[in-house]
C-alpha atoms as a PDB file:
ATOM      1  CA  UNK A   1     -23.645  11.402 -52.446  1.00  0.00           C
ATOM      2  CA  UNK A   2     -25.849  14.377 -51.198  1.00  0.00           C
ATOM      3  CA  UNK A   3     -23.727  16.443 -49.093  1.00  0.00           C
ATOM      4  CA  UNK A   4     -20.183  16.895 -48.225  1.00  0.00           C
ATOM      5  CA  UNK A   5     -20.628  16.236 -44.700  1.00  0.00           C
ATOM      6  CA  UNK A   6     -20.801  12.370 -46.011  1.00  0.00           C
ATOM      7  CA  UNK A   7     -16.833  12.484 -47.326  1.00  0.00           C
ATOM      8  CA  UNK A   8     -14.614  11.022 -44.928  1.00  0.00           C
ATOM      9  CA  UNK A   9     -12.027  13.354 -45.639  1.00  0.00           C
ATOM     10  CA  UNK A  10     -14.099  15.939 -44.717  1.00  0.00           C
ATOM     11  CA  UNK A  11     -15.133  14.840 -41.474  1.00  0.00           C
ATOM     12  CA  UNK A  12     -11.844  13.725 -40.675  1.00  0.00           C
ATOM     13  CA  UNK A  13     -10.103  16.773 -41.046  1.00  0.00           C
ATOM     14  CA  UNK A  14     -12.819  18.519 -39.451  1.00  0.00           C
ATOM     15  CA  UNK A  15     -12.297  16.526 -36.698  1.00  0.00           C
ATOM     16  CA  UNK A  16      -9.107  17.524 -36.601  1.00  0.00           C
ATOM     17  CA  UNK A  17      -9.094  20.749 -36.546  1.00  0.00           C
ATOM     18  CA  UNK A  18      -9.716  21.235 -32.709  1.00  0.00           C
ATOM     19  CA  UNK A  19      -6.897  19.429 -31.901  1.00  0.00           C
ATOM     20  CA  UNK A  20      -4.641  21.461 -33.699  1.00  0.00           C
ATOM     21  CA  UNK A  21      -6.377  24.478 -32.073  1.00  0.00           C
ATOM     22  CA  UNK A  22      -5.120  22.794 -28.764  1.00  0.00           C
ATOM     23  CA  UNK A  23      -2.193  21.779 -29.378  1.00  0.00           C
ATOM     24  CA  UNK A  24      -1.033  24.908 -31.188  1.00  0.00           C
ATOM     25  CA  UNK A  25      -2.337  26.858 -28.069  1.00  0.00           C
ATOM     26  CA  UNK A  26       0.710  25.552 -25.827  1.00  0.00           C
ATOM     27  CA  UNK A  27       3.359  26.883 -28.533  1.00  0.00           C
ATOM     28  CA  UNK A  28       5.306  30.037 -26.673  1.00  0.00           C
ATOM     29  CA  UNK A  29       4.959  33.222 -27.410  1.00  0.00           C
ATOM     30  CA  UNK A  30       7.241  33.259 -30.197  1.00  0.00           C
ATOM     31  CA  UNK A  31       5.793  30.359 -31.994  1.00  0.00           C
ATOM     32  CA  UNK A  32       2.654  32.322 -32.441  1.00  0.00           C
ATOM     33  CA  UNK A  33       3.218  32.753 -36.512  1.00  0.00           C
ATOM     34  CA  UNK A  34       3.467  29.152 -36.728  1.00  0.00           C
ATOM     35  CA  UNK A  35       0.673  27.598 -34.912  1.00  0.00           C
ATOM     36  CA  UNK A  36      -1.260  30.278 -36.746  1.00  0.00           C
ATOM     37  CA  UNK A  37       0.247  29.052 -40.226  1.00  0.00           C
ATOM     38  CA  UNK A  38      -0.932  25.645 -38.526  1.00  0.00           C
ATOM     39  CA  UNK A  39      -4.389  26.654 -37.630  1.00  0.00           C
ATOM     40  CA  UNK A  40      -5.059  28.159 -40.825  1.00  0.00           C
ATOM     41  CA  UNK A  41      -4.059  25.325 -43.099  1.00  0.00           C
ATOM     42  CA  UNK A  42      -6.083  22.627 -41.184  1.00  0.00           C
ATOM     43  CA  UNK A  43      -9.143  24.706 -41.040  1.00  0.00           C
ATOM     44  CA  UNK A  44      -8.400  25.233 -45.178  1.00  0.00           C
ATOM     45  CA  UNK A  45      -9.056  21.323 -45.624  1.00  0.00           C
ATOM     46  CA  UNK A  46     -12.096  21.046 -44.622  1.00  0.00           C
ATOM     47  CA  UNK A  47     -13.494  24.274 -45.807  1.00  0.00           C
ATOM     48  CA  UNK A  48     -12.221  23.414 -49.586  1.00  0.00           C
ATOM     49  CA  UNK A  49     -13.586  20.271 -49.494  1.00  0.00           C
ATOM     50  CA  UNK A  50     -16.999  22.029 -48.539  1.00  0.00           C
ATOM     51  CA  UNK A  51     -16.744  25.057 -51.029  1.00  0.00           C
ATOM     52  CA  UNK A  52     -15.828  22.768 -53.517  1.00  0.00           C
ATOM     53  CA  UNK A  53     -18.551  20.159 -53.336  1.00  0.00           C
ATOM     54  CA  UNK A  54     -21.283  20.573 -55.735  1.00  0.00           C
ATOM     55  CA  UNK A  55     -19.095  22.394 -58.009  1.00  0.00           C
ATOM     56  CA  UNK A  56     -18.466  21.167 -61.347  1.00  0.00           C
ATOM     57  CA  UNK A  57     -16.078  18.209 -61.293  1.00  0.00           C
ATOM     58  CA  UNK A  58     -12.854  19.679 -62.260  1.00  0.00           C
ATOM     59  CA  UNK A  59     -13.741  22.777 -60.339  1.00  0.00           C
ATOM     60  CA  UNK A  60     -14.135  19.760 -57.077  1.00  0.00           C
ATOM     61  CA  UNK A  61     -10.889  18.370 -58.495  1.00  0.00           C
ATOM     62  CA  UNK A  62      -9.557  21.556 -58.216  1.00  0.00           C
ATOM     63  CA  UNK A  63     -10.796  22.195 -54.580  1.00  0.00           C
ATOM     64  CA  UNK A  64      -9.144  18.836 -53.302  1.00  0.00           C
ATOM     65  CA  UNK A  65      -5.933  19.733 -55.227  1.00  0.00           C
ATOM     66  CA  UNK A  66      -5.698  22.716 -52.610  1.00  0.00           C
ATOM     67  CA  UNK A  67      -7.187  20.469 -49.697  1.00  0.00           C
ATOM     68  CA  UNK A  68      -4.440  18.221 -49.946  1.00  0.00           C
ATOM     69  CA  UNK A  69      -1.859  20.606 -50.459  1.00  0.00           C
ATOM     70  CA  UNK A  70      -3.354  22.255 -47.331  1.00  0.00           C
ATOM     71  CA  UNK A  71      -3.105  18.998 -45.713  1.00  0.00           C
ATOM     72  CA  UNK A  72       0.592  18.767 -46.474  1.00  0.00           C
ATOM     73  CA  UNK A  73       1.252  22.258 -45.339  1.00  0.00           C
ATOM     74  CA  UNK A  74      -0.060  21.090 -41.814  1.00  0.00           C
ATOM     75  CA  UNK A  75       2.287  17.970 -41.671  1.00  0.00           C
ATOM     76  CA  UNK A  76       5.216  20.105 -42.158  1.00  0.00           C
ATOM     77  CA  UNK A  77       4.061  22.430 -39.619  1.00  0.00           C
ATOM     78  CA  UNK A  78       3.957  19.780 -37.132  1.00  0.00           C
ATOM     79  CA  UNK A  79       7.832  18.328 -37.845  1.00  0.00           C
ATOM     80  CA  UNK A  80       9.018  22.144 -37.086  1.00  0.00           C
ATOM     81  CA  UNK A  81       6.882  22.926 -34.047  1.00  0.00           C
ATOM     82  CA  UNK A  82       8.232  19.006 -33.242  1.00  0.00           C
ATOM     83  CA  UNK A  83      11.894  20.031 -34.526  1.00  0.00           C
ATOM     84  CA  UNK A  84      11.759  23.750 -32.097  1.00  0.00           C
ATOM     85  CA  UNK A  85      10.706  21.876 -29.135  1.00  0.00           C
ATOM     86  CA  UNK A  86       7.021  22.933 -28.893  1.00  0.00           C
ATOM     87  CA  UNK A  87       5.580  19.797 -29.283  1.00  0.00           C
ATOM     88  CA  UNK A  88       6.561  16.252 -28.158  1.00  0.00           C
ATOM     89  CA  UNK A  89       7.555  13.809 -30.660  1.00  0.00           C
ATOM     90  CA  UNK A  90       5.127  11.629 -29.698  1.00  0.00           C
ATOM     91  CA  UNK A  91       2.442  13.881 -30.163  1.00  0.00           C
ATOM     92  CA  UNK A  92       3.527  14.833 -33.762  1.00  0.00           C
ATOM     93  CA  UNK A  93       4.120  11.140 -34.518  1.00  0.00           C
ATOM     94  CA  UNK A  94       0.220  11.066 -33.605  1.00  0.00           C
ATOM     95  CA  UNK A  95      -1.123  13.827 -35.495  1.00  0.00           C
ATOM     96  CA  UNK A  96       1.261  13.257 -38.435  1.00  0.00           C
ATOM     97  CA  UNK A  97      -0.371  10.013 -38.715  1.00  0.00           C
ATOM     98  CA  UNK A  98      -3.493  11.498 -38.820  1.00  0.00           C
ATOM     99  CA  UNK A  99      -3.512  13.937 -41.571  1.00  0.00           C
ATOM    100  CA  UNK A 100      -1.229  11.338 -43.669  1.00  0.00           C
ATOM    101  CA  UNK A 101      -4.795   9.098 -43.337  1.00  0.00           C
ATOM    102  CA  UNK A 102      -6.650  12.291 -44.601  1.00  0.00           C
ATOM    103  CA  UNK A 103      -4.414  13.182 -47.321  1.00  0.00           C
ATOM    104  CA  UNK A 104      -4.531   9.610 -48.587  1.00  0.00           C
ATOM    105  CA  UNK A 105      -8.752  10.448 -48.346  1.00  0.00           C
ATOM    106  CA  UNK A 106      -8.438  13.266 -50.536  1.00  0.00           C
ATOM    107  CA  UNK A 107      -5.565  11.810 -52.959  1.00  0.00           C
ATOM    108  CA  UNK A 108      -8.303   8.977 -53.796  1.00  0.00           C
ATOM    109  CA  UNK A 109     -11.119  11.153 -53.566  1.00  0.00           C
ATOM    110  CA  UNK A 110      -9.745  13.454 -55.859  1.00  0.00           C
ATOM    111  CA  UNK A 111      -8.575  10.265 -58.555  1.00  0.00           C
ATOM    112  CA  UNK A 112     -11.705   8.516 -58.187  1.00  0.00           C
ATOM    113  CA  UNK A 113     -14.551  11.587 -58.709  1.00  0.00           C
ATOM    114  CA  UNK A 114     -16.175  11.534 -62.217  1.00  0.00           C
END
């Protein structure tokens, strides 16, 4: 593998990301702090992935320790914008699903780089 652009996890999440931009756009004024929290962690996926790549292993190891930790920081977003009404529970059900597929990416990822 050449590049990081190649991982699925990596282009998963990264296409991801604009969706939570959208979706995190229709939270009221007062759920600003979290659909920034929200924001920031999903962008943080992708970009460790990418900083890490190339790196030595357990510095990549490393990397997709905090990807997937970032991962499950968005999930948990998403049940309390779902839980405070800004979202629909169908459309947390959806992304939920999602990143659950990319933190399963990273998980084996992460086991299965040498």
């Amino acid at each position: 593998m050449k590049d990081f652009h190649e991982l699925d996890c990596y282009k998963n999440s990264k296409k991801l990301y604009p969706v939570i931009v959208k979706v995190a756009k229709i939270y009221p004024r007062e759920g600003y702090q979290l659909g920034d929290q929200t924001r920031r962690a999903a962008n943080s996926i992708h970009a460790c992935i990418a900083e890490g790549f190339g790196r030595s292993v357990a510095e990549f190891k490393n990397y997709l320790t905090r990807a997937l930790g970032s991962n499950n920081e968005v999930i948990s977003h998403i049940e309390d914008a779902e839980a405070v009404g800004y979202i629909k529970p169908e459309t947390a059900k959806a992304l939920i699903e999602k990143y659950t597929i990319v933190g399963k990416q990273v998980y084996r990822l992460r086991e299965k780089w040498h």
